[in-house]
PDB file of N, CA and C in Angstrom:
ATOM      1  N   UNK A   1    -173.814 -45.624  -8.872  1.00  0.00           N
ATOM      2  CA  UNK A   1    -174.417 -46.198 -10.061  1.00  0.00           C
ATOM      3  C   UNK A   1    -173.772 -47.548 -10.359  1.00  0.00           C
ATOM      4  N   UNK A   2    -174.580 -48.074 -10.365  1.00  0.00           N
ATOM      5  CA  UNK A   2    -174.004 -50.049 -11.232  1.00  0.00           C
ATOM      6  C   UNK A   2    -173.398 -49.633 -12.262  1.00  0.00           C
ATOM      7  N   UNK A   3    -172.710 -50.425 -13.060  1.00  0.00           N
ATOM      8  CA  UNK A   3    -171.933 -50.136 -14.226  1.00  0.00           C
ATOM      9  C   UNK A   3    -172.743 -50.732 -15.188  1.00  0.00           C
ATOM     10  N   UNK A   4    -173.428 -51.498 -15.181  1.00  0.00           N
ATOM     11  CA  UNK A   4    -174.917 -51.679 -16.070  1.00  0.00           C
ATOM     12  C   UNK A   4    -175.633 -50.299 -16.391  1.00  0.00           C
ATOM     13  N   UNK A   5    -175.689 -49.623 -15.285  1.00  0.00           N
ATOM     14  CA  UNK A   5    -176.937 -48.380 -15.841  1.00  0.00           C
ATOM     15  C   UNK A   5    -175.847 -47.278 -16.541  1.00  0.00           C
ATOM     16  N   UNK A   6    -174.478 -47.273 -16.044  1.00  0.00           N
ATOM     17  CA  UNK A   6    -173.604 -46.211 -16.398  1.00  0.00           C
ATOM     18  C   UNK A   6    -172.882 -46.742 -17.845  1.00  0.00           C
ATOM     19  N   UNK A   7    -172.778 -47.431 -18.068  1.00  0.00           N
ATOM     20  CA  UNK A   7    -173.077 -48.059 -19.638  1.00  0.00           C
ATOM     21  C   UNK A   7    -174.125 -47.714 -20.618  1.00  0.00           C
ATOM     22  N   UNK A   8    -175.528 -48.173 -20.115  1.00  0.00           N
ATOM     23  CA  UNK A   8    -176.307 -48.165 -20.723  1.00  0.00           C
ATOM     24  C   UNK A   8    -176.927 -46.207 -20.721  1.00  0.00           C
ATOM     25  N   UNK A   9    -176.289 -45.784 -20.079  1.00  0.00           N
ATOM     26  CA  UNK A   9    -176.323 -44.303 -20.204  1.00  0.00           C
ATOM     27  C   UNK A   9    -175.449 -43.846 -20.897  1.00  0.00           C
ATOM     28  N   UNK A  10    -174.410 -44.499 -20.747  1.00  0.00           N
ATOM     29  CA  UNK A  10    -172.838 -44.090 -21.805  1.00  0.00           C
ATOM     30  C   UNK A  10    -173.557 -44.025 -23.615  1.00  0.00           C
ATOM     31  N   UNK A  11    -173.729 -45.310 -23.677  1.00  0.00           N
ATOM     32  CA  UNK A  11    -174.299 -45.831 -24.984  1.00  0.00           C
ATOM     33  C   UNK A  11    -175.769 -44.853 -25.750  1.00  0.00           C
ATOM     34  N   UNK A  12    -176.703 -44.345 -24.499  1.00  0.00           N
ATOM     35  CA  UNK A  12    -177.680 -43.756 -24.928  1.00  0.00           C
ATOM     36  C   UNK A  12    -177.213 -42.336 -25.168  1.00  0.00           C
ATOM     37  N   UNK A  13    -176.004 -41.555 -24.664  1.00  0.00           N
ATOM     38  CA  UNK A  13    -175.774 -40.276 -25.042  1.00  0.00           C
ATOM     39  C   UNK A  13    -174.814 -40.500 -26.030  1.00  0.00           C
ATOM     40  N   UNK A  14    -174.436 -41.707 -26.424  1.00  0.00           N
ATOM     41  CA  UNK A  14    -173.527 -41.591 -27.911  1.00  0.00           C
ATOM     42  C   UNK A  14    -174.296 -41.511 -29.194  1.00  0.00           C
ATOM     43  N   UNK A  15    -175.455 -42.117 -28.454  1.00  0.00           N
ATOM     44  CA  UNK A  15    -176.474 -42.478 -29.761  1.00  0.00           C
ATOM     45  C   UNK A  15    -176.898 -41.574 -30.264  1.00  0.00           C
ATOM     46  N   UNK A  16    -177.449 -40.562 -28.968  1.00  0.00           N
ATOM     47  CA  UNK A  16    -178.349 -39.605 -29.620  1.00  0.00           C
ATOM     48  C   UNK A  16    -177.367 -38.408 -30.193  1.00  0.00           C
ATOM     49  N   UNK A  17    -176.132 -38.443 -29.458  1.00  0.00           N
ATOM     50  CA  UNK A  17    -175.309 -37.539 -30.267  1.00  0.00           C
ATOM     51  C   UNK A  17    -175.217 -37.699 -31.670  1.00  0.00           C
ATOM     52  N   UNK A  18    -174.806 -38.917 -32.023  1.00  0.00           N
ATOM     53  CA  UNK A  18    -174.625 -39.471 -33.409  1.00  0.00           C
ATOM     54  C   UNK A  18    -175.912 -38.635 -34.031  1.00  0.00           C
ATOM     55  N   UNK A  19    -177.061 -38.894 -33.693  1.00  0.00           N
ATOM     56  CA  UNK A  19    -178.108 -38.607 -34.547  1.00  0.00           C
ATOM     57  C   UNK A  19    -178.241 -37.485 -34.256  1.00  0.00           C
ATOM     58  N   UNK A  20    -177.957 -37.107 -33.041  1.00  0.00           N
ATOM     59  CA  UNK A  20    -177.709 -35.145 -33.721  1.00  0.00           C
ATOM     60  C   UNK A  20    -177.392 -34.633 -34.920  1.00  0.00           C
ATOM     61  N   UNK A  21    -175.911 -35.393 -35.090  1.00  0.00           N
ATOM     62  CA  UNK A  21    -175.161 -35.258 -36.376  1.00  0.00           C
ATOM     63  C   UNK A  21    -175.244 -35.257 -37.267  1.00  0.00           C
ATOM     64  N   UNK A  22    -175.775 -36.827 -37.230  1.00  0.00           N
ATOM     65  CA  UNK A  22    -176.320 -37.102 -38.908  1.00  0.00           C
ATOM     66  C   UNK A  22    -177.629 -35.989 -39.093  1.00  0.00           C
ATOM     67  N   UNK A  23    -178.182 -35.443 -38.090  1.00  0.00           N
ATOM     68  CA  UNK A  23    -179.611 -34.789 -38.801  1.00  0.00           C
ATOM     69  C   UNK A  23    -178.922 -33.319 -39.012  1.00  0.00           C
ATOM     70  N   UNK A  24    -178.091 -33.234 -38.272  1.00  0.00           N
ATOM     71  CA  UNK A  24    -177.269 -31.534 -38.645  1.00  0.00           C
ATOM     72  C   UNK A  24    -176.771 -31.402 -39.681  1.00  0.00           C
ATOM     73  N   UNK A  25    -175.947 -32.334 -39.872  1.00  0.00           N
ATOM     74  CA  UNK A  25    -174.741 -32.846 -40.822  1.00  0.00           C
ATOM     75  C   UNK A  25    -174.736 -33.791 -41.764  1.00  0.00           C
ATOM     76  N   UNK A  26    -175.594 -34.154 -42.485  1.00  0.00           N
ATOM     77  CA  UNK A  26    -175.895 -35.863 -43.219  1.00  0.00           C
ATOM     78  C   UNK A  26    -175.024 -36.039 -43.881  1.00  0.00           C
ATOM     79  N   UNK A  27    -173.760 -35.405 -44.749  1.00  0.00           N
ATOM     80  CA  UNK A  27    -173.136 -35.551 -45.688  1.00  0.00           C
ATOM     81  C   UNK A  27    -171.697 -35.255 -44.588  1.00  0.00           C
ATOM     82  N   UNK A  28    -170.347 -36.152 -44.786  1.00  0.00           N
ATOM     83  CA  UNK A  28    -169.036 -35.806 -44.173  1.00  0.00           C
ATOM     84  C   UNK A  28    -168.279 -36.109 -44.939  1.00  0.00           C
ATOM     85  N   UNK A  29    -166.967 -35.797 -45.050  1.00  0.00           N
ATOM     86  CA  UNK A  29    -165.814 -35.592 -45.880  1.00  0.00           C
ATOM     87  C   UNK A  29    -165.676 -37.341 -46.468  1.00  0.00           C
ATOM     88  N   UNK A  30    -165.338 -37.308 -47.311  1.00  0.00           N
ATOM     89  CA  UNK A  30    -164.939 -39.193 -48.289  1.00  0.00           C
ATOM     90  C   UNK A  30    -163.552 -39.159 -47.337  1.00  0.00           C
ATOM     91  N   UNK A  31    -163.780 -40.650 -46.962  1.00  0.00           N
ATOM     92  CA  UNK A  31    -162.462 -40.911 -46.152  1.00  0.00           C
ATOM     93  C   UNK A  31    -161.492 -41.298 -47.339  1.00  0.00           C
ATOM     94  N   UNK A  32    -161.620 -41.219 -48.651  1.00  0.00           N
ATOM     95  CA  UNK A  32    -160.855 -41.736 -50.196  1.00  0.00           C
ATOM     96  C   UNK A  32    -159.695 -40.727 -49.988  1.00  0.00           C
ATOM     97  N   UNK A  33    -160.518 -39.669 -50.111  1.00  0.00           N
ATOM     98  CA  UNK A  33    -159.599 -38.583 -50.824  1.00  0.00           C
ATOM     99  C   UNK A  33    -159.466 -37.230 -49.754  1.00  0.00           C
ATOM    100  N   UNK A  34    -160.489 -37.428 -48.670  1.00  0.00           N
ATOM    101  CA  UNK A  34    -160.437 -36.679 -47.545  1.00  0.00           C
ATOM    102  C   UNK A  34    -161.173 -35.311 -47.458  1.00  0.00           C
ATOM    103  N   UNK A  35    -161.845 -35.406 -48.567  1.00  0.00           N
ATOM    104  CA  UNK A  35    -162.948 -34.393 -48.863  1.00  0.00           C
ATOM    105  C   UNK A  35    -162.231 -33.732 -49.853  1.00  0.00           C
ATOM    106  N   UNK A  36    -161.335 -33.636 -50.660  1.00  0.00           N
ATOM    107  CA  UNK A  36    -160.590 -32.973 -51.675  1.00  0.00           C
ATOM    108  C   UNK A  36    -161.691 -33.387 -53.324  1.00  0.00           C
ATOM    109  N   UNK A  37    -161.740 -34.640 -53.273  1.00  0.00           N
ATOM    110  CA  UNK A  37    -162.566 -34.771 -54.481  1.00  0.00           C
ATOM    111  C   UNK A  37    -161.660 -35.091 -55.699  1.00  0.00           C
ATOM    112  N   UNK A  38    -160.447 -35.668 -55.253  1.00  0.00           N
ATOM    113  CA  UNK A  38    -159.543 -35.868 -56.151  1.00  0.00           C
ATOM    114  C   UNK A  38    -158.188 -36.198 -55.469  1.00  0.00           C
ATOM    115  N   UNK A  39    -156.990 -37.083 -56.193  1.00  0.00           N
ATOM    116  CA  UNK A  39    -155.534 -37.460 -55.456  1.00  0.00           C
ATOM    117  C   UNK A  39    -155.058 -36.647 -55.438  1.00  0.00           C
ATOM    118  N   UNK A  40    -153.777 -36.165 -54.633  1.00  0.00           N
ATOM    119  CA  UNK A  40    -152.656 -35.453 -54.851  1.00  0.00           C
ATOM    120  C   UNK A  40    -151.552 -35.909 -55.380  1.00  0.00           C
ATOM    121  N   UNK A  41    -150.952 -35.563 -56.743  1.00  0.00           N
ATOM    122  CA  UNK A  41    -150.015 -36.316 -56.975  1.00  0.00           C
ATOM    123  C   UNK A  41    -148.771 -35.359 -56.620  1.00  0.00           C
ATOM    124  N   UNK A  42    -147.393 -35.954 -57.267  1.00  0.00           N
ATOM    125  CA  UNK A  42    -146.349 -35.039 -56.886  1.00  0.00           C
ATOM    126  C   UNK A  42    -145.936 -35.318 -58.923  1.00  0.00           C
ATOM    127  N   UNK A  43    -145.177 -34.123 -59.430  1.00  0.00           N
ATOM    128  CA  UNK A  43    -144.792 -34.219 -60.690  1.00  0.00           C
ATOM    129  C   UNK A  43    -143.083 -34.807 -60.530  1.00  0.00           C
ATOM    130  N   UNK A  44    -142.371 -34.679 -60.823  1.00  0.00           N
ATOM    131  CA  UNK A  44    -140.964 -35.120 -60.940  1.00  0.00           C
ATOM    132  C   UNK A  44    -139.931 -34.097 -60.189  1.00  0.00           C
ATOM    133  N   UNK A  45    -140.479 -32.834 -60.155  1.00  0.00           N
ATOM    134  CA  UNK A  45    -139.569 -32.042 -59.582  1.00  0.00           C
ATOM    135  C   UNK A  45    -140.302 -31.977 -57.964  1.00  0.00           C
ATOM    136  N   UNK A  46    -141.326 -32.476 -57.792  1.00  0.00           N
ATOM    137  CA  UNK A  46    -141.840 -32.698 -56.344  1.00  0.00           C
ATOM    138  C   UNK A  46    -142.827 -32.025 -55.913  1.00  0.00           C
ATOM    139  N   UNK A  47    -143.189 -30.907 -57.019  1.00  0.00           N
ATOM    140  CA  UNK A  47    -144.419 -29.585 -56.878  1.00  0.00           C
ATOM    141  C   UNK A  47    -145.641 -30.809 -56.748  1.00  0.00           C
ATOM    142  N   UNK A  48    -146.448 -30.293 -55.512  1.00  0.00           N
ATOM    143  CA  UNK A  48    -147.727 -31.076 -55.537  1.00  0.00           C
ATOM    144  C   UNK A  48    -148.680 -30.448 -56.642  1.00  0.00           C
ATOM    145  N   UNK A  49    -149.682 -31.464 -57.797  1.00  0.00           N
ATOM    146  CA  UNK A  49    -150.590 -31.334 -58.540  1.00  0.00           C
ATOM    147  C   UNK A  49    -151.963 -32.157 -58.618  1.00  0.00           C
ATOM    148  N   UNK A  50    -152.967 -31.829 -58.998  1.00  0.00           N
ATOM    149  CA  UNK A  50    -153.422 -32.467 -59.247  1.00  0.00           C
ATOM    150  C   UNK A  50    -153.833 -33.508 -59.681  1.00  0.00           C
ATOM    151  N   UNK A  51    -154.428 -35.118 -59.122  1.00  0.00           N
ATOM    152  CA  UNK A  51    -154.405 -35.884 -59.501  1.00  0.00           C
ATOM    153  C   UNK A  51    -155.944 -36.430 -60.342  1.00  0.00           C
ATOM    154  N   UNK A  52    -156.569 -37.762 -60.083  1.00  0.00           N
ATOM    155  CA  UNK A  52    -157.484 -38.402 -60.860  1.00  0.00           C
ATOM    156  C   UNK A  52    -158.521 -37.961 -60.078  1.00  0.00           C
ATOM    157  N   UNK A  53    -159.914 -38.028 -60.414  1.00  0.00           N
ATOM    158  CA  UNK A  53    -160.943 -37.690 -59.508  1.00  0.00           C
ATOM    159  C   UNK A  53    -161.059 -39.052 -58.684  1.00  0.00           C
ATOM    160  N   UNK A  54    -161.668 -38.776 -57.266  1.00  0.00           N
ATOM    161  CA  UNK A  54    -162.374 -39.951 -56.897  1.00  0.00           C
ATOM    162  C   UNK A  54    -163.194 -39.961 -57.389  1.00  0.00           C
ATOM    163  N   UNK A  55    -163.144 -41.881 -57.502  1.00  0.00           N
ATOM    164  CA  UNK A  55    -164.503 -42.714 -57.974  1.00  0.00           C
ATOM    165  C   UNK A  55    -165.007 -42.837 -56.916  1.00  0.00           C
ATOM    166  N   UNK A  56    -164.810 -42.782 -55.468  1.00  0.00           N
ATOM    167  CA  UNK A  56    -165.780 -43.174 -54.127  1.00  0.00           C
ATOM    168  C   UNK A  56    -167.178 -42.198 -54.651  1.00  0.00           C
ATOM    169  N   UNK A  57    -166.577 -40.501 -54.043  1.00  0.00           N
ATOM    170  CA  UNK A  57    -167.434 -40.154 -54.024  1.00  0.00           C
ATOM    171  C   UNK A  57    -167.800 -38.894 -55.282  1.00  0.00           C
ATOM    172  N   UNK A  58    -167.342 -39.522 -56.210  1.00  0.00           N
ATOM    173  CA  UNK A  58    -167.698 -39.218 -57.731  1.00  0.00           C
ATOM    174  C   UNK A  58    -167.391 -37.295 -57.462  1.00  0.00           C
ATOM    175  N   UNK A  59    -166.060 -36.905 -57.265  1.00  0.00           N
ATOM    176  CA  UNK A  59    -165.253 -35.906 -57.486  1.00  0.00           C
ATOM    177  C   UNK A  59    -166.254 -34.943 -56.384  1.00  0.00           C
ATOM    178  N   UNK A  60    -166.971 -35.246 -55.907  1.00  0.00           N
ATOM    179  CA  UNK A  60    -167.900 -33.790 -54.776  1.00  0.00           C
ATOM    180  C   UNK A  60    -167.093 -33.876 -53.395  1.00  0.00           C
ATOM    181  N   UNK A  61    -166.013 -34.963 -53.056  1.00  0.00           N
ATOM    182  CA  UNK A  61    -165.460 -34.936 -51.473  1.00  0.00           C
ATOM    183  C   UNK A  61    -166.544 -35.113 -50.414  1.00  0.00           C
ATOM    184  N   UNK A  62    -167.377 -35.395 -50.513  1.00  0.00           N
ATOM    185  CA  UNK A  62    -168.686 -35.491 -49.890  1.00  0.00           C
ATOM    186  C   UNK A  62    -169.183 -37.205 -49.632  1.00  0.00           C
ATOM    187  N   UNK A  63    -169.732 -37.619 -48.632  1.00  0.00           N
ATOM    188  CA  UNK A  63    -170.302 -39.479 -48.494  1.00  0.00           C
ATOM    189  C   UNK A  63    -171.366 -38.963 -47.721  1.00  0.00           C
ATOM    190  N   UNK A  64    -172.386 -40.084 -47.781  1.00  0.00           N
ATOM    191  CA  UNK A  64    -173.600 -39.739 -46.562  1.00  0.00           C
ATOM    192  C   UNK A  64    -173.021 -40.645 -45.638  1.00  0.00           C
ATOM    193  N   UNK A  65    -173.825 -39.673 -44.250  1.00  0.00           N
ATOM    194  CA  UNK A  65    -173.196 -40.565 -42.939  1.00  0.00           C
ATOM    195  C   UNK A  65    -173.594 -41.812 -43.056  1.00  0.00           C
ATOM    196  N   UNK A  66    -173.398 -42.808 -42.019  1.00  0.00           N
ATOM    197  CA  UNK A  66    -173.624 -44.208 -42.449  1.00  0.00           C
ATOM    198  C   UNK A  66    -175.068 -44.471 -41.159  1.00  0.00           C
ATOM    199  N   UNK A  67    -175.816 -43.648 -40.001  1.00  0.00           N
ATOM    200  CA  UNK A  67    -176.570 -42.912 -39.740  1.00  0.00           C
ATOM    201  C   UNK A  67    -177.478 -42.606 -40.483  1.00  0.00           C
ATOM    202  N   UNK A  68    -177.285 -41.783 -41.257  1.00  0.00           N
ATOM    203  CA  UNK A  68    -178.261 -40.797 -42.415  1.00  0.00           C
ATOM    204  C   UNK A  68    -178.422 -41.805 -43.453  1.00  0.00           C
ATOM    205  N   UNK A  69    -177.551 -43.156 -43.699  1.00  0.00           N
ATOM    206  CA  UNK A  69    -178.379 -43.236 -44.998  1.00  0.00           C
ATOM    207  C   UNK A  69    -179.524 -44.698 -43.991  1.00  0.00           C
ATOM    208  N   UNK A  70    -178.649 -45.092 -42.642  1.00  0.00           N
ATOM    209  CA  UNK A  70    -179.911 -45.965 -42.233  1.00  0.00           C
ATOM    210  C   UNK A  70    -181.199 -45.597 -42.297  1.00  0.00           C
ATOM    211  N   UNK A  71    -181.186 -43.895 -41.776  1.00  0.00           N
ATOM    212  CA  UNK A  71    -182.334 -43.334 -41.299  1.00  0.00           C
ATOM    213  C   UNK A  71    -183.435 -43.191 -43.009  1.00  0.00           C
ATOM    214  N   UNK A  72    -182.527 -43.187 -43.996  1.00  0.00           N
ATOM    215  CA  UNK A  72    -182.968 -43.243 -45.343  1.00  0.00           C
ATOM    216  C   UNK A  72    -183.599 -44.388 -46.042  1.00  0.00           C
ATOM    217  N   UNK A  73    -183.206 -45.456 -45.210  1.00  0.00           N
ATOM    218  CA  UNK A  73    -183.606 -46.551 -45.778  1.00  0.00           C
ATOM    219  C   UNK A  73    -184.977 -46.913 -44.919  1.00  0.00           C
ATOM    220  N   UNK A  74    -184.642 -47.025 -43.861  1.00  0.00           N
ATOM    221  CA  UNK A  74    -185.858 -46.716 -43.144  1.00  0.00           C
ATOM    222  C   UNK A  74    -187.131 -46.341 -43.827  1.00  0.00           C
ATOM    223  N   UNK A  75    -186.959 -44.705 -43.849  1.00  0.00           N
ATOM    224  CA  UNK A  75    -187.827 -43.955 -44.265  1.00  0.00           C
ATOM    225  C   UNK A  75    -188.840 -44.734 -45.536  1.00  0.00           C
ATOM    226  N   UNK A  76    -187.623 -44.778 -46.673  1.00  0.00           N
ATOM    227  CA  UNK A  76    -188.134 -45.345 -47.416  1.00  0.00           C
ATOM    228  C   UNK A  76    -189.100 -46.572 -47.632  1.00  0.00           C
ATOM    229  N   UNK A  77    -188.631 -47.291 -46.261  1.00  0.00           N
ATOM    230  CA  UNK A  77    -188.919 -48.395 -46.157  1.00  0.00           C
ATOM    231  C   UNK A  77    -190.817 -48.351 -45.743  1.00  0.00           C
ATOM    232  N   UNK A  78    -191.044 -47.273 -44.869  1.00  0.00           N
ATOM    233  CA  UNK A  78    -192.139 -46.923 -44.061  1.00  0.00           C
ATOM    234  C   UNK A  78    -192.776 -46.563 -44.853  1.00  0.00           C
ATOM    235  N   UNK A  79    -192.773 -45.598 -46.025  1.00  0.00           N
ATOM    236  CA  UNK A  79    -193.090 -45.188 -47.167  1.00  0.00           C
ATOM    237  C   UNK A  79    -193.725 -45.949 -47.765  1.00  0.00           C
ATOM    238  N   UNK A  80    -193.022 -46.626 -48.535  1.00  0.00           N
ATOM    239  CA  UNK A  80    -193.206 -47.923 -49.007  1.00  0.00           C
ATOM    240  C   UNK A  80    -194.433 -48.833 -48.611  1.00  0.00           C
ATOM    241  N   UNK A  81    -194.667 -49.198 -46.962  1.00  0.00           N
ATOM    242  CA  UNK A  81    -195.436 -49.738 -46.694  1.00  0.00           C
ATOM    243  C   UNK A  81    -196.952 -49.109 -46.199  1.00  0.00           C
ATOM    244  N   UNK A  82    -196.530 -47.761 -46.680  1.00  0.00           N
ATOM    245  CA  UNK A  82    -197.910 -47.579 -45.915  1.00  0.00           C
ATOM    246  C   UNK A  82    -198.767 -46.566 -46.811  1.00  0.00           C
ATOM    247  N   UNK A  83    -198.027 -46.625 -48.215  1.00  0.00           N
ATOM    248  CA  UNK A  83    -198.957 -46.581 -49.725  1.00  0.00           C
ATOM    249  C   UNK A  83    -199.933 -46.935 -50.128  1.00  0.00           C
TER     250      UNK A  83
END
């Protein structure tokens, strides 16, 4: 195989994996807070507690893939035009 076609095969099974994903999976952990939905703080004696909510992804630990929301805009977009 040329390294042209073994590339361009590399690239086409990443893709469609990705969009496996996003259509399995549309929502993945907030890289903020790590899917917790909030900081960890430490108090003075060092016991871990609870901290502030994330503002990323508004306390759910949850983001849409970045995939899923293209495929969203899209959609919308097609929608849109053919009203």
């Amino acid at each position: 195989m040329t390294p042209a076609l073994l590339a361009s095969a590399f690239l086409l099974f990443v893709t469609l994996g990705y969009s496996g994903l996003c259509a399995a999976s549309p929502f993945g952990n907030c890289r903020k807070c790590r899917g917790m939905g909030h900081a960890i703080k430490t108090d003075r004696k060092g016991k871990a507690k609870r901290g502030k909510d994330c503002r990323r992804c508004k306390a759910t630990g949850k983001r849409i893939r970045v995939g899923r929301h293209l495929y969203n805009v899209a959609a919308r977009f097609h929608r849109d035009g053919t009203r």
